[in-house]
C-alpha atoms as a PDB file:
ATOM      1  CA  UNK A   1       0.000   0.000   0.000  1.00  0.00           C
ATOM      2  CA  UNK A   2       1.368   3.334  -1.131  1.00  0.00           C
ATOM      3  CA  UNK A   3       2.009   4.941   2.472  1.00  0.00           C
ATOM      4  CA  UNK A   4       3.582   7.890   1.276  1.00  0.00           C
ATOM      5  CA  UNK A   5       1.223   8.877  -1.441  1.00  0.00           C
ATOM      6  CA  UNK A   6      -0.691  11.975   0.133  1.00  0.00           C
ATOM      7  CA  UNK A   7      -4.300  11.722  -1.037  1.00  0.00           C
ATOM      8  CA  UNK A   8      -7.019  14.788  -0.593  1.00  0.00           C
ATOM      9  CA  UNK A   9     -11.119  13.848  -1.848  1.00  0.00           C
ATOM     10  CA  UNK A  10     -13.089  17.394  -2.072  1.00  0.00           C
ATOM     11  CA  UNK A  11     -16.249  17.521  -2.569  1.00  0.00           C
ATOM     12  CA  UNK A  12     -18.817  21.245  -2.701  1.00  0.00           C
ATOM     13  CA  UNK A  13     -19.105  20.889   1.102  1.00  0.00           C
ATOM     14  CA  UNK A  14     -17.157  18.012   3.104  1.00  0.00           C
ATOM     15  CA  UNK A  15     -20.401  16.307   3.851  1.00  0.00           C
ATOM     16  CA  UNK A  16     -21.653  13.601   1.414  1.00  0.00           C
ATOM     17  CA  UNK A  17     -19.272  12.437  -1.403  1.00  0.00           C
ATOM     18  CA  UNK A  18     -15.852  13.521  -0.175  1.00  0.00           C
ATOM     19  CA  UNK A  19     -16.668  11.776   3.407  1.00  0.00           C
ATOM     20  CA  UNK A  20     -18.353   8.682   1.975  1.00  0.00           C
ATOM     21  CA  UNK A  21     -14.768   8.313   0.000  1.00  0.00           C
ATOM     22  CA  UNK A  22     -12.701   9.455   2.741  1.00  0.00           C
ATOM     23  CA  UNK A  23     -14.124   6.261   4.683  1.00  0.00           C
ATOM     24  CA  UNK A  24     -13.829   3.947   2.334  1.00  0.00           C
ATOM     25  CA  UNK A  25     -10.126   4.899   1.396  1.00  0.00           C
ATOM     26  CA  UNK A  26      -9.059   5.113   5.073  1.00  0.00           C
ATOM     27  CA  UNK A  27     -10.851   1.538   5.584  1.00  0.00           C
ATOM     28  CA  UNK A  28      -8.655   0.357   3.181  1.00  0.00           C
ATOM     29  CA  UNK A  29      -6.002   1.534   4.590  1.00  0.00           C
ATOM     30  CA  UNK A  30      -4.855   4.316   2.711  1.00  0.00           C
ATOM     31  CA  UNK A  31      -3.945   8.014   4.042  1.00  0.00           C
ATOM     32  CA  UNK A  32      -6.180  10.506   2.850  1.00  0.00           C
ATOM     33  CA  UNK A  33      -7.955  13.406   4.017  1.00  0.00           C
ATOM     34  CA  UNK A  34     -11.444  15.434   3.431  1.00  0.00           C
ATOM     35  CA  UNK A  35     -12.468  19.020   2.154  1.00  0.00           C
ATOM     36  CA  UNK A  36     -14.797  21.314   0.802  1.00  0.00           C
ATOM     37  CA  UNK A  37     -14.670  23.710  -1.889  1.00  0.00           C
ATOM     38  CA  UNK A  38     -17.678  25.979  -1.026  1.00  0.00           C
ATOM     39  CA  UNK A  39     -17.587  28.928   1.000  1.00  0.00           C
ATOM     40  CA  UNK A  40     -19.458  27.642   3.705  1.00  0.00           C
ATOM     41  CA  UNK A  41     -22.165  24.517   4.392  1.00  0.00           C
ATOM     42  CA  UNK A  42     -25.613  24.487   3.124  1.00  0.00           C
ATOM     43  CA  UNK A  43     -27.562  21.700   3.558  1.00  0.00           C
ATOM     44  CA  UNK A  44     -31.283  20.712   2.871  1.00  0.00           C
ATOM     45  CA  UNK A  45     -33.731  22.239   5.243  1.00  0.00           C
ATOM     46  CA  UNK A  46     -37.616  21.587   6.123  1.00  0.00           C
ATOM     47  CA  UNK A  47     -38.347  23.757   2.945  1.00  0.00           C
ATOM     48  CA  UNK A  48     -36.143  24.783  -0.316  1.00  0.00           C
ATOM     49  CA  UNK A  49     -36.395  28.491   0.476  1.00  0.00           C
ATOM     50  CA  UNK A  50     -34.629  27.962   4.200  1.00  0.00           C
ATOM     51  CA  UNK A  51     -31.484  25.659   4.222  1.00  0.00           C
ATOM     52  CA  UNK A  52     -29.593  25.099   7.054  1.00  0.00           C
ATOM     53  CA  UNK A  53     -25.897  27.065   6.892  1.00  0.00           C
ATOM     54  CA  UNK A  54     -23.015  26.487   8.995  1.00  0.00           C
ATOM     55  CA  UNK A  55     -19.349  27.848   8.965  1.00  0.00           C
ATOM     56  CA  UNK A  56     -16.406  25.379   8.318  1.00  0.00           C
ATOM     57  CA  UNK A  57     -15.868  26.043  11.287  1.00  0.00           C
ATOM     58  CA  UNK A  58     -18.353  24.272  12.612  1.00  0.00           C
ATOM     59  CA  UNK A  59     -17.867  21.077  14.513  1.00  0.00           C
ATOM     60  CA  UNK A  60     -20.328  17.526  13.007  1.00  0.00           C
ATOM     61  CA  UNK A  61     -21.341  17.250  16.719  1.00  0.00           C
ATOM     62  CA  UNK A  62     -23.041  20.838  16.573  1.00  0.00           C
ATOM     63  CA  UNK A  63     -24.324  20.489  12.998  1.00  0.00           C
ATOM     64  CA  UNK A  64     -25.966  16.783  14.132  1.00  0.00           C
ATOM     65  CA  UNK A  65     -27.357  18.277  17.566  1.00  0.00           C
ATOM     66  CA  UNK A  66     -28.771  21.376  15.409  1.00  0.00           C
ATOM     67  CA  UNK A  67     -30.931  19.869  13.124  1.00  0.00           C
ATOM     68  CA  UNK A  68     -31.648  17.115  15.791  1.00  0.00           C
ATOM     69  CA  UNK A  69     -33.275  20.292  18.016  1.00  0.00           C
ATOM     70  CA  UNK A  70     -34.962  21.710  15.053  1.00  0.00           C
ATOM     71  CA  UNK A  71     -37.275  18.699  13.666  1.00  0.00           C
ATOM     72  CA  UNK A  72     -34.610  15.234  14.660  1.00  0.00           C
ATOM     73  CA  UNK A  73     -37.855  12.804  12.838  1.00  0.00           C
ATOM     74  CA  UNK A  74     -37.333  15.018   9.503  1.00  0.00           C
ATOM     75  CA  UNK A  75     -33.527  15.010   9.807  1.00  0.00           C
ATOM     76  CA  UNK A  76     -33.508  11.440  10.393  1.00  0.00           C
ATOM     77  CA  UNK A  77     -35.887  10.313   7.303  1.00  0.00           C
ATOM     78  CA  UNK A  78     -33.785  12.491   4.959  1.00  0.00           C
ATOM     79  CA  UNK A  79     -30.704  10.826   5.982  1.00  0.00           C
ATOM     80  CA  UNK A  80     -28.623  13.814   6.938  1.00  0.00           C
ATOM     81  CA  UNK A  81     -28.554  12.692  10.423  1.00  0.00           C
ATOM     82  CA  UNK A  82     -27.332   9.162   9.287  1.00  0.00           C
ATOM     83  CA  UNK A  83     -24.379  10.956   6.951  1.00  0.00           C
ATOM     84  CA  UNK A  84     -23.288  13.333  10.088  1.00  0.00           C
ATOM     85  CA  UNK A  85     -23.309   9.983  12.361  1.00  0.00           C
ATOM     86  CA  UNK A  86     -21.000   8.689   9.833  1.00  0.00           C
ATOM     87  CA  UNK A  87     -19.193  12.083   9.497  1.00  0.00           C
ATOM     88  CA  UNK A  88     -18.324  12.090  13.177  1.00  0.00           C
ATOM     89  CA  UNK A  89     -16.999   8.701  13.330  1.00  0.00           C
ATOM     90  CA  UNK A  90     -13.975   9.943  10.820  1.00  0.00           C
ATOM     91  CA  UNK A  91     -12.827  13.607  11.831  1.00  0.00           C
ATOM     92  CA  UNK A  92     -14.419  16.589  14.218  1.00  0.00           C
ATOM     93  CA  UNK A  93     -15.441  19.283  11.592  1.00  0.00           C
ATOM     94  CA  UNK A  94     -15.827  19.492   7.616  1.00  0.00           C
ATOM     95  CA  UNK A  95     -12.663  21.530   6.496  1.00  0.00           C
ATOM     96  CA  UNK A  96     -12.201  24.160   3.265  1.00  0.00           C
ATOM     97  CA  UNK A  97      -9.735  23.233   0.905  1.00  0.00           C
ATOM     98  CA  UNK A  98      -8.436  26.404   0.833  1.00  0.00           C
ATOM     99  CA  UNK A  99      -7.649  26.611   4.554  1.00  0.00           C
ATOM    100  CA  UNK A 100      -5.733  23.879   4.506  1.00  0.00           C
ATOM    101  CA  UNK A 101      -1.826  23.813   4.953  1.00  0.00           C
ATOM    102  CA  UNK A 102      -0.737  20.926   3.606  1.00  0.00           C
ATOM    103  CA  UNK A 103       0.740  19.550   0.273  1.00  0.00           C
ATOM    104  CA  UNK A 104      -0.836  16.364  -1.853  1.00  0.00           C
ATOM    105  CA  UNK A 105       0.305  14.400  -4.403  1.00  0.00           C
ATOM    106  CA  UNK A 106      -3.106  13.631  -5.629  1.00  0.00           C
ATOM    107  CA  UNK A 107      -6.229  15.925  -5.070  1.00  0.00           C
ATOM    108  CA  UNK A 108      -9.474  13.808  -6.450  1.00  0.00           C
ATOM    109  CA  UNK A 109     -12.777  16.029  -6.736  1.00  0.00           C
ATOM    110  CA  UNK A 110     -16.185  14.868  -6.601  1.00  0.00           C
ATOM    111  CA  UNK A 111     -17.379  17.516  -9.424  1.00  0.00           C
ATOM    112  CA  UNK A 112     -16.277  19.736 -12.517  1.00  0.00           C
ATOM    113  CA  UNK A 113     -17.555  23.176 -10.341  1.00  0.00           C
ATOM    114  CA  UNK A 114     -15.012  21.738  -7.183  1.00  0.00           C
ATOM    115  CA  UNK A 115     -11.952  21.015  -9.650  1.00  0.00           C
ATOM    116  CA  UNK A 116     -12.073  24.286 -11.409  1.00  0.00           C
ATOM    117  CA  UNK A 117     -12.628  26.362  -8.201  1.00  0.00           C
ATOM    118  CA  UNK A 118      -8.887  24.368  -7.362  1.00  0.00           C
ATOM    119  CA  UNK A 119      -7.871  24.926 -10.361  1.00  0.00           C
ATOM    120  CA  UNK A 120      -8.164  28.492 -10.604  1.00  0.00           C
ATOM    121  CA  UNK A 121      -7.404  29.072  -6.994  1.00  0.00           C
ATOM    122  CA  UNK A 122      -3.552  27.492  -7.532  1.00  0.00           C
ATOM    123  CA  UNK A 123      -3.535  29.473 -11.304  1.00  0.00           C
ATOM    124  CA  UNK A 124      -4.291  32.728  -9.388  1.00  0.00           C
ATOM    125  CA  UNK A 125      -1.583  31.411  -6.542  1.00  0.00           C
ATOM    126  CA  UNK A 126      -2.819  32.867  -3.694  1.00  0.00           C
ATOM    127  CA  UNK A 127      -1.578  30.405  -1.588  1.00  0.00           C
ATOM    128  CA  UNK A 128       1.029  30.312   1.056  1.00  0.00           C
ATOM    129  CA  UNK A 129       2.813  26.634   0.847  1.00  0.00           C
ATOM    130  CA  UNK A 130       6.542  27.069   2.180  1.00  0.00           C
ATOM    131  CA  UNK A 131       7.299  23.352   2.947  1.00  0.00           C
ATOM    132  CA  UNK A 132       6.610  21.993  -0.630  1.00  0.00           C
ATOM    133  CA  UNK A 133       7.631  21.882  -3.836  1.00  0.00           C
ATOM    134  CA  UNK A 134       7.222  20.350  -7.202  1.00  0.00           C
ATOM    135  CA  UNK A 135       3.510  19.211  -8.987  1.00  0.00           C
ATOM    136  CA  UNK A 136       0.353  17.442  -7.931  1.00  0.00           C
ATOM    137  CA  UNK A 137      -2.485  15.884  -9.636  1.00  0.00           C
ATOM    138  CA  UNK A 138      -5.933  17.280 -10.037  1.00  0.00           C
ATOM    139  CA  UNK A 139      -8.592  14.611 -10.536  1.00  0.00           C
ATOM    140  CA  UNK A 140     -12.104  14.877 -11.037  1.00  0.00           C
ATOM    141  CA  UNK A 141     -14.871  12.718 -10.751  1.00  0.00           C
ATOM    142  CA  UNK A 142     -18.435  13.288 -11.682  1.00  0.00           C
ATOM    143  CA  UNK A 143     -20.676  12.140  -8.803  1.00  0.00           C
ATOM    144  CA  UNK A 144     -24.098  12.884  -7.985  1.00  0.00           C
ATOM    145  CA  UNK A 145     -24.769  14.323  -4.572  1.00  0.00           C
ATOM    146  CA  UNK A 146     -27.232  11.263  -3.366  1.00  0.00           C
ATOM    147  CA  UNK A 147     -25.873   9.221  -0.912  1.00  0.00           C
ATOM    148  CA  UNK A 148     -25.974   6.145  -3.273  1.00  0.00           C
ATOM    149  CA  UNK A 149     -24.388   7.696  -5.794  1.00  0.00           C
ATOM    150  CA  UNK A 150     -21.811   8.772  -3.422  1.00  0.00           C
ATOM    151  CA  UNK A 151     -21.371   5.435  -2.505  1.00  0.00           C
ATOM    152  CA  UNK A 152     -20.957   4.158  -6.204  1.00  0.00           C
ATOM    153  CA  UNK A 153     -18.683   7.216  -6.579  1.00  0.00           C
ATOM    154  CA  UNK A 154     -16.266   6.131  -3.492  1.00  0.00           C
ATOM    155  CA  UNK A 155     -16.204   2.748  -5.063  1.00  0.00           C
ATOM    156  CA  UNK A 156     -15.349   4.271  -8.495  1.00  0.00           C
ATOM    157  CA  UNK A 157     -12.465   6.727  -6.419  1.00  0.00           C
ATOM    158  CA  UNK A 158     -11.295   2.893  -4.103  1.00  0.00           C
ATOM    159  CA  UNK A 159     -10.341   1.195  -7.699  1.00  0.00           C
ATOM    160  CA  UNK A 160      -8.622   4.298  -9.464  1.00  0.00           C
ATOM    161  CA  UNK A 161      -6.602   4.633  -6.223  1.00  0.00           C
ATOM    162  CA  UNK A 162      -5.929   0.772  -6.044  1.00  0.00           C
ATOM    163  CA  UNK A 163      -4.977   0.971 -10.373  1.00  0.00           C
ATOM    164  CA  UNK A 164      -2.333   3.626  -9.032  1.00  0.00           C
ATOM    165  CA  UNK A 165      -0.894   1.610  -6.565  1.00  0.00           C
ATOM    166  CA  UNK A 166      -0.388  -1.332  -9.226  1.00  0.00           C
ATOM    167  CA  UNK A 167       1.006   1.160 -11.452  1.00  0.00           C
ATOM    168  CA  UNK A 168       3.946   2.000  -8.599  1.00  0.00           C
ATOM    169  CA  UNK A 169       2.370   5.154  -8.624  1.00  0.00           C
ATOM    170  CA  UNK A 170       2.569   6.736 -11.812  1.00  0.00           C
ATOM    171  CA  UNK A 171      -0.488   8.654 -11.803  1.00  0.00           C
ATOM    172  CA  UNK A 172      -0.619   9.223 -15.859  1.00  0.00           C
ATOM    173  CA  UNK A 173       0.025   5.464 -16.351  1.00  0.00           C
ATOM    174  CA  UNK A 174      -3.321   4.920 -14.003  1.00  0.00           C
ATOM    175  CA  UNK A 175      -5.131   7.323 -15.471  1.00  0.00           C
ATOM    176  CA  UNK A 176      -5.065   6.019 -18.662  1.00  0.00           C
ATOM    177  CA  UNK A 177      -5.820   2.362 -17.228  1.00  0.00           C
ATOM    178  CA  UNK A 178      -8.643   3.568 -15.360  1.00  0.00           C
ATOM    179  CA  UNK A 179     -10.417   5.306 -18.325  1.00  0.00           C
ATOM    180  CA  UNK A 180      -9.679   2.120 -20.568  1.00  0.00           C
ATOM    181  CA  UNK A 181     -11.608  -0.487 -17.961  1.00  0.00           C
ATOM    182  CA  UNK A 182     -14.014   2.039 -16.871  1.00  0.00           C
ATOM    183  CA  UNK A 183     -14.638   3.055 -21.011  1.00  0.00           C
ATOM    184  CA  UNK A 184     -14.491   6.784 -19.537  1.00  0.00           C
ATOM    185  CA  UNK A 185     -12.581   9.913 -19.750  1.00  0.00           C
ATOM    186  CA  UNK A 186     -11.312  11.697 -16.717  1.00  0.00           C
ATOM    187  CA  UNK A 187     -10.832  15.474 -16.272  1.00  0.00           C
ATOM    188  CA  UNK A 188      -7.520  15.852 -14.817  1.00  0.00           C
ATOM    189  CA  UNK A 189      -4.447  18.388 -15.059  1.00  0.00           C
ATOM    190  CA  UNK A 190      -0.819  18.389 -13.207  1.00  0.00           C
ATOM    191  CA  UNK A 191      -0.251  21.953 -10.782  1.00  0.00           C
ATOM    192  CA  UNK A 192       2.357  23.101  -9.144  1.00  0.00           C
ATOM    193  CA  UNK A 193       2.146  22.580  -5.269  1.00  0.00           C
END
């Protein structure tokens, strides 16, 4: 197992996609960590017109106990309170991508809107990264925001990651062998770190 490849999933708002891959990667054993993309955390409320917004800042305990107070049978037969369960069981508090101080080697997104707002954020490089150097790889993966699709999507992440660890790591090499099983084209590019 590739121990020293540094793996980050991103998904709009480190709830549903990038978490449900987060656990399945780290279940397998490799080391990888969660983000959003959005400016904050909007999720579903009791009516379209009123969703529920949080900070990054804020902690899964506070988001669960939240919605719990306002209407916990709704929550519950949505689902949300089953994701933030699962949420809590894998790190305290969804995290922005662009907070983060830490290089990857391999940044996989959950959607096109998520990989271009990385994209432009490292073309514009308004980042502060003093500890790193040379290029990463920007991956994207379409994946519905359902929790069975994010499933299906994790799975989909789980065997690309697994194709670069038979391929000693050369990300271009898996790439290619991914798209050719999978009968699929990736959107991907190489940025500096």
């Amino acid at each position: 197992m590739p121990t020293f490849l540094n793996m980050a999933v991103c998904c709009a708002m480190n709830q549903n996609r990038s978490m449900e891959a987060h656990g399945l990667l780290q279940k397998k054993g490799f080391k990888v960590s969660s983000y959003g993309t959005s400016n904050n955390i909007k999720l579903p409320g009791m009516s379209i017109t009123q969703p529920n917004i949080y900070s990054f800042n804020t902690t899964y305990r506070e988001i669960y106990n939240d919605l719990r107070e306002k209407n916990e049978n709704f929550y519950r037969n949505t689902g949300l309170l089953h994701l933030l369960q699962r949420n809590i069981s894998l790190k305290e508090k969804p995290e922005s991508f662009f907070e983060v101080e830490r290089a990857f080697d391999l940044v996989i997104t959950c959607e096109e809107r998520c990989f271009v707002s990385i994209f432009e954020y490292y073309g514009r490089k308004e980042y502060l990264n003093d500890y790193s150097d040379g290029v990463f790889y920007l991956v994207n993966f379409d994946i519905k925001d359902t929790p069975s699709d994010a499933i299906l999507g994790a799975n989909e992440i789980l065997q690309f990651v697994k194709i670069i660890e038979d391929c000693n790591l050369d990300i271009d090499t898996a790439i290619e062998k991914f798209c050719e099983i999978k009968k699929c084209t990736l959107l991907y590019t190489v940025l500096n770190k």
